[in-house]
C-alpha atoms as a PDB file:
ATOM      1  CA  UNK A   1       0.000   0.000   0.000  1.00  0.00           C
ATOM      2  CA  UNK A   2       1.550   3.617  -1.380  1.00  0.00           C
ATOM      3  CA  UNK A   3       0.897   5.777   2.078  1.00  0.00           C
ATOM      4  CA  UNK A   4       0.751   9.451   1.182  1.00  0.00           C
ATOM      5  CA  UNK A   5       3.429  10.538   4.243  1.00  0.00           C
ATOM      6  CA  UNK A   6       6.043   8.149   4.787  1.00  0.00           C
ATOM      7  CA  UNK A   7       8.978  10.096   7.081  1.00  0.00           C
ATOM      8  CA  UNK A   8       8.330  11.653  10.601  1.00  0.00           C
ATOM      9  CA  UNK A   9       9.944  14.731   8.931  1.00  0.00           C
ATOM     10  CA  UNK A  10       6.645  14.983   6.415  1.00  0.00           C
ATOM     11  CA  UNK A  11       4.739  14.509   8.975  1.00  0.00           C
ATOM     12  CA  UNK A  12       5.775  16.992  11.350  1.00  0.00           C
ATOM     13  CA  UNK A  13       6.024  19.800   8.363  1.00  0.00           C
ATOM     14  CA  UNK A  14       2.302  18.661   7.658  1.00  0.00           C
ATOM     15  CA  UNK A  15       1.312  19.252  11.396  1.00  0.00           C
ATOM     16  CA  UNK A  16       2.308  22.699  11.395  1.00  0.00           C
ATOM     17  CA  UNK A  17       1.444  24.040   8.175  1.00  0.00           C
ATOM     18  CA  UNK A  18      -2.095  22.186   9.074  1.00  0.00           C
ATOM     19  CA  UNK A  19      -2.128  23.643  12.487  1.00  0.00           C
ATOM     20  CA  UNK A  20      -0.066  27.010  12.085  1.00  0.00           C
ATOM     21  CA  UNK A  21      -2.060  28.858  15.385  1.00  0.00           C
ATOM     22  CA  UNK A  22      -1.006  26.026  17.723  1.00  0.00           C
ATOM     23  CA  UNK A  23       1.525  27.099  20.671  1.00  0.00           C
ATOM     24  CA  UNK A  24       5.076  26.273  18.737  1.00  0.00           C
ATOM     25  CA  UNK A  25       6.925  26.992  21.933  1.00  0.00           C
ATOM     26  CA  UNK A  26       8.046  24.435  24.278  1.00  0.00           C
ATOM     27  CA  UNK A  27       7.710  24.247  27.876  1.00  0.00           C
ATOM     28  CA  UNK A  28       9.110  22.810  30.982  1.00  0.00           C
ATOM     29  CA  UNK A  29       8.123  19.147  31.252  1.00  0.00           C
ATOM     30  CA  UNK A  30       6.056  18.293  34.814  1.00  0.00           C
ATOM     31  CA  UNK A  31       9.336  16.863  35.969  1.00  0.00           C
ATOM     32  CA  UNK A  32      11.155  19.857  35.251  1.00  0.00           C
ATOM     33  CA  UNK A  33      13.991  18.027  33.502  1.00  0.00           C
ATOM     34  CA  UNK A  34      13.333  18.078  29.946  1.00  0.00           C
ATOM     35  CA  UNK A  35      10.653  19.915  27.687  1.00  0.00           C
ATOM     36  CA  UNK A  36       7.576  19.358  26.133  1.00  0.00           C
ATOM     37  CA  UNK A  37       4.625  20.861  24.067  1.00  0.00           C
ATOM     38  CA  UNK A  38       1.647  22.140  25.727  1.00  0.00           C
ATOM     39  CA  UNK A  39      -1.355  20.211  25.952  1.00  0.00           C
ATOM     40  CA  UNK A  40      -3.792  21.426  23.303  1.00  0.00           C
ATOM     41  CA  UNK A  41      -0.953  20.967  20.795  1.00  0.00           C
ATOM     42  CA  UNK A  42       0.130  17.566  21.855  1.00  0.00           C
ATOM     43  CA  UNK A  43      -3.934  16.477  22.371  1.00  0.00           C
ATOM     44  CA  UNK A  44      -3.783  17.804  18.518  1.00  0.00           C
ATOM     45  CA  UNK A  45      -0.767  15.898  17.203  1.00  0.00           C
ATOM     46  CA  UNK A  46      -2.489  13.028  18.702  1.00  0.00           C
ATOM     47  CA  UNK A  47      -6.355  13.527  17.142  1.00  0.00           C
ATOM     48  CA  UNK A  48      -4.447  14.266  13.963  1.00  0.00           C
ATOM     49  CA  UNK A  49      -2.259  11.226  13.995  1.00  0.00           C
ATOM     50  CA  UNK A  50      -5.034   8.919  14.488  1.00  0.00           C
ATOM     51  CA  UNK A  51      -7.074  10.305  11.939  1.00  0.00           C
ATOM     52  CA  UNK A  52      -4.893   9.770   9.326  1.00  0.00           C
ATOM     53  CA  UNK A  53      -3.627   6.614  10.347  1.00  0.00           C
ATOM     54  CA  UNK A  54      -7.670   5.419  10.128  1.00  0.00           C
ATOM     55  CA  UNK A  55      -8.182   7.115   6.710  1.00  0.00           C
ATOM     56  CA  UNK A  56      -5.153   4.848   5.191  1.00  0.00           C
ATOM     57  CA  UNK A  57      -2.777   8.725   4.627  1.00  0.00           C
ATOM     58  CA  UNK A  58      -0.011   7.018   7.324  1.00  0.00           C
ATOM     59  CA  UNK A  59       1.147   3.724   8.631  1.00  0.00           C
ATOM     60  CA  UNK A  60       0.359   2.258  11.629  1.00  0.00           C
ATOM     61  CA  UNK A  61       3.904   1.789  12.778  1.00  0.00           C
ATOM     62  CA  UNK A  62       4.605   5.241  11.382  1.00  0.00           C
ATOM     63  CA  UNK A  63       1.583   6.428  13.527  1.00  0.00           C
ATOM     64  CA  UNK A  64       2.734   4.708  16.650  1.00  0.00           C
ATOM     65  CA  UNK A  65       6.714   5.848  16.538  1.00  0.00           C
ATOM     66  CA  UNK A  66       6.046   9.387  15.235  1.00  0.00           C
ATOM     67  CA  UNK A  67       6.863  11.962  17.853  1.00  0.00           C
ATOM     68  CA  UNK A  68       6.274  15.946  17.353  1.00  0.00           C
END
């Protein structure tokens, strides 16, 4: 099967030309020893992810090891 995004790299460039208003910023992690992306754009990457995975535009595996 020919899956329209194949790299993490497409993927991520998708995500924020899709998205361009989300928060790009990163923030302290809860731990406070690393960083991360606030919520409503990681609950995003997540919705998004899944959606294309179930309309047949990504993987599965690229879906599960794809990381913003």
């Amino acid at each position: 099967m020919k899956y329209r995004i194949t790299t993490q790299k497409e993927l991520r460039a998708e995500f924020w030309q899709t998205f361009p208003s989300l928060y790009r910023k990163q923030i302290k992690d809860y731990a406070g020893t690393g960083k991360m992306y606030c919520t409503d754009t990681r609950c995003t990457w997540c919705d998004w992810l899944d959606s294309l995975n179930k309309n047949g535009e990504i993987s599965g595996g690229l879906a599960n090891r794809a990381t913003l």
